[in-house]
Protein backbone atom coordinates (compact mmCIF):
# COMPACT_ATOMS: atom_id res chain seq x y z
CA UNK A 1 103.15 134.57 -35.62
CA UNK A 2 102.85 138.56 -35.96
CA UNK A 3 106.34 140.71 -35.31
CA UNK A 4 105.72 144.59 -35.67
CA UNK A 5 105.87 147.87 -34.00
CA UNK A 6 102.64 148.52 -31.92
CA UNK A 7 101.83 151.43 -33.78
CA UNK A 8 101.08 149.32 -36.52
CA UNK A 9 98.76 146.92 -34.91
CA UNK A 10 95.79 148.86 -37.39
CA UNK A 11 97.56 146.29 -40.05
CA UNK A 12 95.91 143.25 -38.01
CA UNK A 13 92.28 142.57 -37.90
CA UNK A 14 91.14 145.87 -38.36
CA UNK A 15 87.36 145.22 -38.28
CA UNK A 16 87.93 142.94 -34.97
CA UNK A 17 86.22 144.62 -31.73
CA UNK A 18 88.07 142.34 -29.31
CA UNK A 19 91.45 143.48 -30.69
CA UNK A 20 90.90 147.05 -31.10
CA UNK A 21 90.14 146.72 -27.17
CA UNK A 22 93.43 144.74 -26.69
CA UNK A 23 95.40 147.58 -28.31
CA UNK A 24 93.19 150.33 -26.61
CA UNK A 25 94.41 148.74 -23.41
CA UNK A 26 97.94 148.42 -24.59
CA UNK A 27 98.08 152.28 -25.35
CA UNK A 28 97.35 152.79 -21.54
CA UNK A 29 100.29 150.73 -20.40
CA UNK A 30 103.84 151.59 -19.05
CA UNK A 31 106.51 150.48 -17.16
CA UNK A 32 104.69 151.74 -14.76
CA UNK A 33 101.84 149.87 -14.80
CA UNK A 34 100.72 147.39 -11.82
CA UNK A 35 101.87 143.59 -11.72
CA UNK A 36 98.60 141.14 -11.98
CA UNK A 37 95.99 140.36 -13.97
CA UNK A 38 93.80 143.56 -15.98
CA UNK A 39 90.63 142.71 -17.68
CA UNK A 40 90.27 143.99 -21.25
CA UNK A 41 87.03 142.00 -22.48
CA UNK A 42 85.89 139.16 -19.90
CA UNK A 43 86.88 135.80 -21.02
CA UNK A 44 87.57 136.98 -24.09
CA UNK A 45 90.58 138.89 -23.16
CA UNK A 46 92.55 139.93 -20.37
CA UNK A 47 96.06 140.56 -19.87
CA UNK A 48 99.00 139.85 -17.13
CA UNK A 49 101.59 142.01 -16.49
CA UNK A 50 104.70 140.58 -14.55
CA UNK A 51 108.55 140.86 -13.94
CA UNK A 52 111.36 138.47 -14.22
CA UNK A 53 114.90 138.03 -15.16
CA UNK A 54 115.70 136.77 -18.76
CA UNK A 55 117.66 133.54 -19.18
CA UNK A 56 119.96 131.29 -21.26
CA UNK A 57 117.84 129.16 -24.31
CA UNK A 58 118.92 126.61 -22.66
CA UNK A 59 116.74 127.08 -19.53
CA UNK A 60 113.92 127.91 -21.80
CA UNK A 61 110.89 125.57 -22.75
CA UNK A 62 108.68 125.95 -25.92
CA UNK A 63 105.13 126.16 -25.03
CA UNK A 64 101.69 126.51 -27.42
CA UNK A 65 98.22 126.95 -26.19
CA UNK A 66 95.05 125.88 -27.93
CA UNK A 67 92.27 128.21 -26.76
CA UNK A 68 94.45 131.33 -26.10
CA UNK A 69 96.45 133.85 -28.61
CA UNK A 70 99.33 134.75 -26.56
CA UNK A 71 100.23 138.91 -27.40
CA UNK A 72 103.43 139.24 -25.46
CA UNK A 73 104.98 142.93 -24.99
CA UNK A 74 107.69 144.08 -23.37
CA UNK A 75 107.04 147.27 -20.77
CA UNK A 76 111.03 147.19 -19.74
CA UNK A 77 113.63 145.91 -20.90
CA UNK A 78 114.73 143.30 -23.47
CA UNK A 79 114.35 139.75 -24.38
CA UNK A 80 114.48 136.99 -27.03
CA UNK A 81 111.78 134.50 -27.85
CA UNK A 82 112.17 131.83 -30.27
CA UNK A 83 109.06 130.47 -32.20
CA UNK A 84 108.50 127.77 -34.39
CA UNK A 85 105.72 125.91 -35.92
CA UNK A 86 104.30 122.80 -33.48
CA UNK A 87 104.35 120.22 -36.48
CA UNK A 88 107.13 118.13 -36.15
CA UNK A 89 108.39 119.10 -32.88
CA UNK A 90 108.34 116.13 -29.96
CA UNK A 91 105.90 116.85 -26.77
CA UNK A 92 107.76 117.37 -23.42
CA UNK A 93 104.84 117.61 -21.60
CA UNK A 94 100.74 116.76 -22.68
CA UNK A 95 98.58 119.62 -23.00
CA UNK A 96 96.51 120.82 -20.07
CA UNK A 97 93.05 121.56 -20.58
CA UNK A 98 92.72 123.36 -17.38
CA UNK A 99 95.32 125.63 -17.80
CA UNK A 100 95.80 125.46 -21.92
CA UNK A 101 99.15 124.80 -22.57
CA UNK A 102 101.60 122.05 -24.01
CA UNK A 103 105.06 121.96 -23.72
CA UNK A 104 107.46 121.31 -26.17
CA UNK A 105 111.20 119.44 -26.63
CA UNK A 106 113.89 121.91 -28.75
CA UNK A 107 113.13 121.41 -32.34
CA UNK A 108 116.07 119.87 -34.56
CA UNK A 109 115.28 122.76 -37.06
CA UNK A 110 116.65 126.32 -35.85
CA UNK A 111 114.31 128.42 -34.85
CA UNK A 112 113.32 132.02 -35.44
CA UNK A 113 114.74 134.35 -32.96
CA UNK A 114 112.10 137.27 -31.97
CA UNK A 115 114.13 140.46 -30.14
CA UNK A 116 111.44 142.01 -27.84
CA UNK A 117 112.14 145.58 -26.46
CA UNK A 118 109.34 148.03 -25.63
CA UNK A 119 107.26 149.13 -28.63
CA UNK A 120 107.10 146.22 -30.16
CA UNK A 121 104.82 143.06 -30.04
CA UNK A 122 104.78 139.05 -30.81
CA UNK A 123 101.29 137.26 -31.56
CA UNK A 124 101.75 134.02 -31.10
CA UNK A 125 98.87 131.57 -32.15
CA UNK A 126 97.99 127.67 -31.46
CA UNK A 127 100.48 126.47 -34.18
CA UNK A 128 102.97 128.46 -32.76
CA UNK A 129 105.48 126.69 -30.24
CA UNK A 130 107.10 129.66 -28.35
CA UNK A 131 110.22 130.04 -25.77
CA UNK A 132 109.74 133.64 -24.44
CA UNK A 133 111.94 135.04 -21.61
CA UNK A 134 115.15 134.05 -23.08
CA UNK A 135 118.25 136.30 -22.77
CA UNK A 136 118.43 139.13 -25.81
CA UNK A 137 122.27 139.46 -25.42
CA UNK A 138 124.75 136.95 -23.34
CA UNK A 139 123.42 138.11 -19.81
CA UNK A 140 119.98 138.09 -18.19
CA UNK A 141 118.23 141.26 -17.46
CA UNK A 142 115.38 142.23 -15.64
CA UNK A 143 112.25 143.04 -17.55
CA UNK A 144 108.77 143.75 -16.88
CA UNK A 145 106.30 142.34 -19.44
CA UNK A 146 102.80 142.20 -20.79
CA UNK A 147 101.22 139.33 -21.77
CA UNK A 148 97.28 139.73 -23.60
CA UNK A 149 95.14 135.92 -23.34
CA UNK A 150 92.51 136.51 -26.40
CA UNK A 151 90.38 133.59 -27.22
CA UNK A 152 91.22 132.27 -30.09
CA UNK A 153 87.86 131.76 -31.62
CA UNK A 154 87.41 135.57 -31.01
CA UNK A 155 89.90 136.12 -33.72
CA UNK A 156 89.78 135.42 -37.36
């Protein structure tokens, strides 16, 4: 998992085409931009942009993808998302070719908790279990958020 600013994404893969497009995109986005899916780099990456209200850990499920990096950004507002490494966590839920995603039972271990608020991202790759959309203080709130699908084998 990578927590930083945006404007330090230079730190990651700098010699990587596909994510100097992801971040070229990302510049271009605001809470202002339109809900749905925006194409960055064909199958190789695209992103989703969507609003929702946060809520409790409790009501949240871990989730880890095999194909996919997940880059998850906040455009408004402000959420947690806990991540924690796959080993050793029970399946809820088998992964799903099709759509590329497992789900996971709570861990016994605590987890990391990742605040995100706008200017900030979370990269969150195949060994990383993930519970996005999680309240960041004791009530929901409404956020808008994007969410960047690179293939994983595009990345080093």
């Amino acid at each position: 998992m990578i927590y930083d600013k945006i404007s330090n994404w230079k730190n990651y893969f700098p010699k990587n085409e596909i994510w100097k497009k992801v971040f070229a995109f990302v510049k271009t986005c605001s809470a202002d931009t339109e809900h749905g899916r925006h194409e960055i780099a064909g199958e190789d990456a695209y992103a989703s942009v969507f609003s929702y209200d946060t809520k409790p850990s409790k009501e949240g499920v871990y989730e880890a993808h095999r194909k996919q990096i997940d880059i998850q950004i906040l455009l408004k507002g402000r959420e947690s998302v806990y991540a924690t490494d796959i080993d050793g966590i029970s399946v809820k839920t088998e992964y799903n070719a099709e759509k590329d995603y497992a789900l996971f039972n709570d861990p016994e271990r605590l987890p990391g908790a990742t605040p995100l608020t706008p200017g900030f991202f979370a990269v969150f790759f195949p060994n990383d279990a993930h519970k996005p959309s999680l309240n960041y203080g004791a009530v929901a709130e409404n956020v808008k958020k994007l969410v960047v699908k690179i293939n994983a084998a595009r990345l080093p």
